[in-house]
C-alpha atoms as a PDB file:
ATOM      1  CA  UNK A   1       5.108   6.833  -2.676  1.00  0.00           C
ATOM      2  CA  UNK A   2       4.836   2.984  -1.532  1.00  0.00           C
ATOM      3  CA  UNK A   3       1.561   2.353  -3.588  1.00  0.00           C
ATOM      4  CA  UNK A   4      -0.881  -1.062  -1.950  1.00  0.00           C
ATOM      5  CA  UNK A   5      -2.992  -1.200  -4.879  1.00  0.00           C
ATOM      6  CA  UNK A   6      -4.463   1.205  -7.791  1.00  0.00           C
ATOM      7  CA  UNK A   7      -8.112   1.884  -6.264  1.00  0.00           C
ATOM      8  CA  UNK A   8      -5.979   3.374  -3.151  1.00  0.00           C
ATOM      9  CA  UNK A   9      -3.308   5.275  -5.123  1.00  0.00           C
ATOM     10  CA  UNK A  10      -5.992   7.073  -7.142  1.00  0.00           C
ATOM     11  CA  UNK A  11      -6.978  10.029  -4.668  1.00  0.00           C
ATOM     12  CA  UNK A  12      -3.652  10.365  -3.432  1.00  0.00           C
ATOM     13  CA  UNK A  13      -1.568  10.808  -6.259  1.00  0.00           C
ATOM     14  CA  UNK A  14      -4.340  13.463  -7.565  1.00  0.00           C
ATOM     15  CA  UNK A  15      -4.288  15.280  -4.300  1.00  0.00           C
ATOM     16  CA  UNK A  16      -0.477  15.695  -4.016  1.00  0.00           C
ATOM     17  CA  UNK A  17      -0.199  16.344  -7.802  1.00  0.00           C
ATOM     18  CA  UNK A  18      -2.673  19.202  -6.962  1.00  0.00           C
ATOM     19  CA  UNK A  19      -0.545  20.362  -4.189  1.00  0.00           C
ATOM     20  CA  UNK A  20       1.892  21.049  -6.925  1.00  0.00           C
ATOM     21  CA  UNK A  21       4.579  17.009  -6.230  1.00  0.00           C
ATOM     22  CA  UNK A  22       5.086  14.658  -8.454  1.00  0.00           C
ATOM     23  CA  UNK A  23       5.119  11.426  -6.833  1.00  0.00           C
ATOM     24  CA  UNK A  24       7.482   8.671  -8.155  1.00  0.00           C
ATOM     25  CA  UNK A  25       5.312   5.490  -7.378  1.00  0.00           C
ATOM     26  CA  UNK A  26       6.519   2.403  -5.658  1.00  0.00           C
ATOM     27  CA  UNK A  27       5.043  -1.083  -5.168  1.00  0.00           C
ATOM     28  CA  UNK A  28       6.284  -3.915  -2.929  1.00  0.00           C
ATOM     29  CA  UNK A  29       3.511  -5.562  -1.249  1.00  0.00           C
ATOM     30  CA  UNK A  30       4.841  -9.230  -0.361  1.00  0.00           C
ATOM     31  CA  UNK A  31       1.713  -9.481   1.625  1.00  0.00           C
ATOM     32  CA  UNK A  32      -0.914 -10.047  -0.872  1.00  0.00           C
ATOM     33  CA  UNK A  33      -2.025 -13.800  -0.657  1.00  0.00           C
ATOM     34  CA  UNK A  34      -2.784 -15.943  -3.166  1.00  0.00           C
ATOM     35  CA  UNK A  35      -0.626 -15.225  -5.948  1.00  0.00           C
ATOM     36  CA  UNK A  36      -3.527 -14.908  -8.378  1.00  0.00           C
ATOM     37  CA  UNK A  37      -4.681 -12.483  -6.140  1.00  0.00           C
ATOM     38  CA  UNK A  38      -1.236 -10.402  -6.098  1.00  0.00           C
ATOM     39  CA  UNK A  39      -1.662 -10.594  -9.518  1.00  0.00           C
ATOM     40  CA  UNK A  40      -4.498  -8.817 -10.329  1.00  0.00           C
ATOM     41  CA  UNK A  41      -3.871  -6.243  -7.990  1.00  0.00           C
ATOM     42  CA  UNK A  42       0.025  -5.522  -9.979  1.00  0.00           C
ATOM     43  CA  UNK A  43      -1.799  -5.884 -13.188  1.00  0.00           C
ATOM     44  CA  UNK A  44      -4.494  -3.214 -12.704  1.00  0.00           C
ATOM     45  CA  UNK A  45      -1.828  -1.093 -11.290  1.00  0.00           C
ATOM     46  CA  UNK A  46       0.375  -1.114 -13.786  1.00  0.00           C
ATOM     47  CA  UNK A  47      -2.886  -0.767 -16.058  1.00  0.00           C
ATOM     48  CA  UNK A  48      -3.554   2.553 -14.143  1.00  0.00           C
ATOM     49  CA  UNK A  49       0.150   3.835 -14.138  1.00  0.00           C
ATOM     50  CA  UNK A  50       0.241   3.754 -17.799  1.00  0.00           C
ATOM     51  CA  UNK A  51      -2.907   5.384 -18.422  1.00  0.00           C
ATOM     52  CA  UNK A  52      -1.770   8.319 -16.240  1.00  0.00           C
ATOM     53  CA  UNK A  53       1.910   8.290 -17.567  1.00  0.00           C
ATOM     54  CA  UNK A  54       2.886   8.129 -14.333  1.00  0.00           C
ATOM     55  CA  UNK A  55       6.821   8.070 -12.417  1.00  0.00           C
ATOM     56  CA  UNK A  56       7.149   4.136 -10.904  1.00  0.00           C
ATOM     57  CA  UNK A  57       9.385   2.264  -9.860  1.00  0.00           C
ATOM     58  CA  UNK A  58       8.579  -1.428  -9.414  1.00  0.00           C
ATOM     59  CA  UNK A  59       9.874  -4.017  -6.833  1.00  0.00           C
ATOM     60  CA  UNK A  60       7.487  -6.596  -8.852  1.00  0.00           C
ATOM     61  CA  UNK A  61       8.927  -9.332  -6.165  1.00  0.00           C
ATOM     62  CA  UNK A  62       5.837 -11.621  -4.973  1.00  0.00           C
ATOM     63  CA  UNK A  63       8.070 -12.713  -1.938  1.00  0.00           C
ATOM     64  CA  UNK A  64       5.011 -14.312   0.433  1.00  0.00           C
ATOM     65  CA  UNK A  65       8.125 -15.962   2.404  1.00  0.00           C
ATOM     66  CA  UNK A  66       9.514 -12.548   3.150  1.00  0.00           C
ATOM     67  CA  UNK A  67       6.148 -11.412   4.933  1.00  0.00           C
ATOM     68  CA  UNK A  68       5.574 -14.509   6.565  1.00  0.00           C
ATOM     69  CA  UNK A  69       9.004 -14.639   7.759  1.00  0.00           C
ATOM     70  CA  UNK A  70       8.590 -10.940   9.327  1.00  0.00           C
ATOM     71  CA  UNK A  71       4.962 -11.889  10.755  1.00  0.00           C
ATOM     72  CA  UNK A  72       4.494 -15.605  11.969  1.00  0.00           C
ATOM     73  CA  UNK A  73       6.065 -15.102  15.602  1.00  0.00           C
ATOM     74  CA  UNK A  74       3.625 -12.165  15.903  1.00  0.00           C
ATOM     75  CA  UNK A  75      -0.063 -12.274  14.266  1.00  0.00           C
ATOM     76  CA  UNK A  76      -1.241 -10.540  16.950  1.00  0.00           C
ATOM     77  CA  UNK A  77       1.229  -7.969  15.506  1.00  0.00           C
ATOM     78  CA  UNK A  78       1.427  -8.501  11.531  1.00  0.00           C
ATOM     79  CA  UNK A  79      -0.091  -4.806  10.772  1.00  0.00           C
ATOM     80  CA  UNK A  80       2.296  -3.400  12.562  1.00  0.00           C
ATOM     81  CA  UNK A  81       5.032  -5.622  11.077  1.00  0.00           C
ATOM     82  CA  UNK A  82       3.824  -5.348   7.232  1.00  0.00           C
ATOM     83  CA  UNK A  83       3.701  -1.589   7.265  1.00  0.00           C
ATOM     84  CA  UNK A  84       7.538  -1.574   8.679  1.00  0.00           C
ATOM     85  CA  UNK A  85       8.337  -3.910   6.347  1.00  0.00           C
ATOM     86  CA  UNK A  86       6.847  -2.306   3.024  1.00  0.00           C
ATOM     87  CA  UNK A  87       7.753   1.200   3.840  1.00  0.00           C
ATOM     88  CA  UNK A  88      12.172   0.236   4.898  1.00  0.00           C
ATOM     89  CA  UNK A  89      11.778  -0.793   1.600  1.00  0.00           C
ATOM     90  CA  UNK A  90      10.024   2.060   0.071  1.00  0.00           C
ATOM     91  CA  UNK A  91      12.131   4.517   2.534  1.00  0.00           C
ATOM     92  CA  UNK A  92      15.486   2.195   0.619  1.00  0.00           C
ATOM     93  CA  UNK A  93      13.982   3.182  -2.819  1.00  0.00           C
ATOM     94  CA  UNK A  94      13.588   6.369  -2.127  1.00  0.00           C
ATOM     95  CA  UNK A  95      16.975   7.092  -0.889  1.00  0.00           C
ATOM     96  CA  UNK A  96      18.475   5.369  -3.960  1.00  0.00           C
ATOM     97  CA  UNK A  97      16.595   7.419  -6.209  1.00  0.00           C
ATOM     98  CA  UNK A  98      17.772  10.508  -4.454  1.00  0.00           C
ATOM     99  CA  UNK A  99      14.622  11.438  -3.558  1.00  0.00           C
ATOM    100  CA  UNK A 100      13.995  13.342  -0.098  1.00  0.00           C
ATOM    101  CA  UNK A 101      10.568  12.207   1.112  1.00  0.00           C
ATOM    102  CA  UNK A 102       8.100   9.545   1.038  1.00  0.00           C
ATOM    103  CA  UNK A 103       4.602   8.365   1.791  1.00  0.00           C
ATOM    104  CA  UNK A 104       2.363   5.626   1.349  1.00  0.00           C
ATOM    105  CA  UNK A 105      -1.660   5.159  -0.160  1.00  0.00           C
ATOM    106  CA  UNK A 106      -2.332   3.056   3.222  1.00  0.00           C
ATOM    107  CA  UNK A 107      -3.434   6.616   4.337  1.00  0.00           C
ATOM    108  CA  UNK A 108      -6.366   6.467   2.527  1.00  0.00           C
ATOM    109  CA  UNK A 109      -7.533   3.739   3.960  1.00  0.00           C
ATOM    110  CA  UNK A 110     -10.078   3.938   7.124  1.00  0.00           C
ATOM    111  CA  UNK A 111      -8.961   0.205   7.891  1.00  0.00           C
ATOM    112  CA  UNK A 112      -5.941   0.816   8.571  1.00  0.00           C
ATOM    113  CA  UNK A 113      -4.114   1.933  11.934  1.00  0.00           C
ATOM    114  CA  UNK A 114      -2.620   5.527  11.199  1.00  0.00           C
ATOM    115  CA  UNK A 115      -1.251   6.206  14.112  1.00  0.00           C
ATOM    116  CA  UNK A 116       0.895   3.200  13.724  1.00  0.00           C
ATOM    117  CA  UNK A 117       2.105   4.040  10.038  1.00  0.00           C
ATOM    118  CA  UNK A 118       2.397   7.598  10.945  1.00  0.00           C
ATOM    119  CA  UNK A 119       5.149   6.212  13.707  1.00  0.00           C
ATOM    120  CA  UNK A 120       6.519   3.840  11.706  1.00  0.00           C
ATOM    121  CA  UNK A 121       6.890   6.193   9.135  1.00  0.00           C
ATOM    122  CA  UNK A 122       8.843   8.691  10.942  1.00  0.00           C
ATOM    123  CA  UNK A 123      10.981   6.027  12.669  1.00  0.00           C
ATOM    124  CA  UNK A 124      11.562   5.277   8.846  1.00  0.00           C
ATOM    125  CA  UNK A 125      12.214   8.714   7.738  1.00  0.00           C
ATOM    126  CA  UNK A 126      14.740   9.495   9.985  1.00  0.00           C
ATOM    127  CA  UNK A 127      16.736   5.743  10.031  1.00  0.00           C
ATOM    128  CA  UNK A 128      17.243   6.760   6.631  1.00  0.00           C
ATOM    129  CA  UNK A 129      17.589  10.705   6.230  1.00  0.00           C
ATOM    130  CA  UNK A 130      14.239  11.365   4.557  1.00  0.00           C
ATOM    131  CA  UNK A 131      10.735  12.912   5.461  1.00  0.00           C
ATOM    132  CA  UNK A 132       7.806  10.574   6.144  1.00  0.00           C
ATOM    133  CA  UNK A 133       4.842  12.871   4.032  1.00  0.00           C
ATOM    134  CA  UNK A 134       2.437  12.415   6.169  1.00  0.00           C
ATOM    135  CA  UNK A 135      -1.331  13.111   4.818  1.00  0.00           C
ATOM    136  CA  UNK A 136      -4.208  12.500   6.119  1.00  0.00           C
ATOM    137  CA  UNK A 137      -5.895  10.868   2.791  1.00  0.00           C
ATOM    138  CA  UNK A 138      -9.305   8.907   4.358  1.00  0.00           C
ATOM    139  CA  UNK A 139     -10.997  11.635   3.141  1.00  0.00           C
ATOM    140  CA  UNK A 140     -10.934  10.995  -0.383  1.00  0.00           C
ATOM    141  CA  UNK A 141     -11.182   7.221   0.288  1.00  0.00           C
ATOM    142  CA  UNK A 142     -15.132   7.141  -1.037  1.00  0.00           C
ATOM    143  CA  UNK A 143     -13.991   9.514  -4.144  1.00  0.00           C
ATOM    144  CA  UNK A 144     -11.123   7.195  -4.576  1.00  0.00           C
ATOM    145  CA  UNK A 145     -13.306   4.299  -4.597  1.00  0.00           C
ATOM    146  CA  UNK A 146     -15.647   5.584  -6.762  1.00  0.00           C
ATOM    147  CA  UNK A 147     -13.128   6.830  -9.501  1.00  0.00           C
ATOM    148  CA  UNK A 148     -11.599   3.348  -9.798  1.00  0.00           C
ATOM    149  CA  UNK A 149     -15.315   1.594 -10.058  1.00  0.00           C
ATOM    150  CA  UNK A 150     -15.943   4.551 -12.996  1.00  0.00           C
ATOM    151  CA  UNK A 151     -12.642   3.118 -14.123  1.00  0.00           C
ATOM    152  CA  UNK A 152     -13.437  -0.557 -13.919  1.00  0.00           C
ATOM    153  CA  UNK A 153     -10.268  -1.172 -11.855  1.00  0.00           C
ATOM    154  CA  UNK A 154      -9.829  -4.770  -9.928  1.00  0.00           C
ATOM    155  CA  UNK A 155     -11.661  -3.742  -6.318  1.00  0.00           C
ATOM    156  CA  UNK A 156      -9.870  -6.334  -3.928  1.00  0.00           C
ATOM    157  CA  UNK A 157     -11.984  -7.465  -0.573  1.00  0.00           C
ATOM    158  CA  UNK A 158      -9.991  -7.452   2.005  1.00  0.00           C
ATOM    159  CA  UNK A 159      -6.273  -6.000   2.694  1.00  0.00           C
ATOM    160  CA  UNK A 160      -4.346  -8.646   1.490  1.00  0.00           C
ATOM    161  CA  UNK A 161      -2.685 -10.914   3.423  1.00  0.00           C
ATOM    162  CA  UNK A 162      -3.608 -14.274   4.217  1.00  0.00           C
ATOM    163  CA  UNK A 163      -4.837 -13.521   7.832  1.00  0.00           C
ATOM    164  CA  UNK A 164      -7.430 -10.715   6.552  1.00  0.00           C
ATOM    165  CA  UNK A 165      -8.860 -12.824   3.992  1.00  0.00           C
ATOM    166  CA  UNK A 166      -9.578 -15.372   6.855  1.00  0.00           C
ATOM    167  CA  UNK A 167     -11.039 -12.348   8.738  1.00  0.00           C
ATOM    168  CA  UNK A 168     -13.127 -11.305   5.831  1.00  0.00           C
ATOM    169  CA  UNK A 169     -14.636 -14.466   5.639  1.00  0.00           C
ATOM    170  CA  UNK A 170     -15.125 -14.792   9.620  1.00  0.00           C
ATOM    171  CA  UNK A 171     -16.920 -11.781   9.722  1.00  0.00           C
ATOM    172  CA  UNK A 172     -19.269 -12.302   6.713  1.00  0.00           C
ATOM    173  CA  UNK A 173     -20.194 -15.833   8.276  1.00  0.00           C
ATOM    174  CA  UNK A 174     -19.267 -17.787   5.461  1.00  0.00           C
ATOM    175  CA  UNK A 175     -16.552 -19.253   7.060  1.00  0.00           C
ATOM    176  CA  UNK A 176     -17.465 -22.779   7.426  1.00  0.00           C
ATOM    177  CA  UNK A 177     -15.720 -25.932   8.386  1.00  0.00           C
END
C-alpha cells in the first residue's frame, strides 16, 4: 500500500487489517516540497510504523527533480501525473515483492480526485499483472484525522507539492506580494 503520509495511512491500514490483509506499506512521495517539509512527514511515518510493528518497505528517495520532471509541461495536469507516478512505482514494488495487489491512502482523502486514481490504478494493475484494491476510504478520513491528533502525529496543510502549498496560501488570502 503506497502510503502519502501517517495521518492518512491510519484508517486504512486498520480497516483492511480488520478485513482480515496485512498490508506491506510503501512510501515514495517525490512530491512533497520543501525538503524540511518531506521530512517531517517520513519522520512521523516511520514514527507510526514502528509503533504499530508494521510490514514497510521504504523508497526514502526525496527526488523533487523526478516530480517536477513528470509535471512542469502539464500543471494544469500534475494530480493526474503525481498519482501515475507514485503508484508505477508502488505497482514496481509490489511486483518485486511478489505481492498480488495494491492500493494507496490517497483514498482517504476527500481532496483528492478518485475517479482519476481509481483509473490510474487499474491502468497500473494490469500494466503490471496485479489488482488495484480499490476502497473507498473518505469515510474514515475524520476518524483518521482524529486518531493521529490523539496521537500527536505531524498534521501537514496542504497535499504536498509545491503548487498546493501556493494554493493553500491563495485561498487563505495570505498570499501577498
Amino acid at each position: 500500500m503506497h502510503c502519502c503520509c501517517a495521518p492518512c495511512s491510519v484508517s486504512c491500514i486498520s480497516s483492511l487489517i480488520t478485513e482480515g490483509l496485512k498490508p506491506n506499506l510503501f512510501w515514495f512521495n517525490p512530491n512533497i516540497h520543501p525538503y524540511s517539509e518531506y521530512k517531517q512527514r517520513y519522520d512521523c511515518f516511520v514514527s507510526f510504523v514502528e509503533k504499530e510493528n508494521l510490514d514497510v518497505t521504504s523508497l526514502n528517495v526525496y527526488d523533487l527533480g523526478l516530480f517536477i520532471k513528470e509535471v512542469y509541461t502539464e500543471t494544469e495536469n500534475r494530480c493526474e501525473r503525481c498519482y501515475r507516478l507514485r503508484l508505477e512505482k508502488t505497482a514496481s514494488a509490489a511486483v518485486n515483492a511478489g505481492l498480488n495487489a495494491f492500493s494507496t491512502t490517497l483514498l482517504i482523502s476527500p481532496y483528492q480526485d478518485h475517479k482519476k486514481i481509481k483509473h490510474i490504478g487499474e491502468e497500473t494493475a494490469k500494466k503490471y499483472c496485479l489488482e488495484f484494491l480499490y476502497r473507498d476510504f473518505r469515510p474514515l478520513f475524520r476518524s483518521g484525522q482524529s486518531a493521529a491528533r490523539e496521537n500527536k502525529m505531524y498534521m501537514q496543510k496542504y497535499c504536498g507539492c509545491i503548487f498546493s502549498e501556493e494554493e493553500r496560501y491563495k485561498k487563505t488570502g495570505s498570499f501577498d506580494l
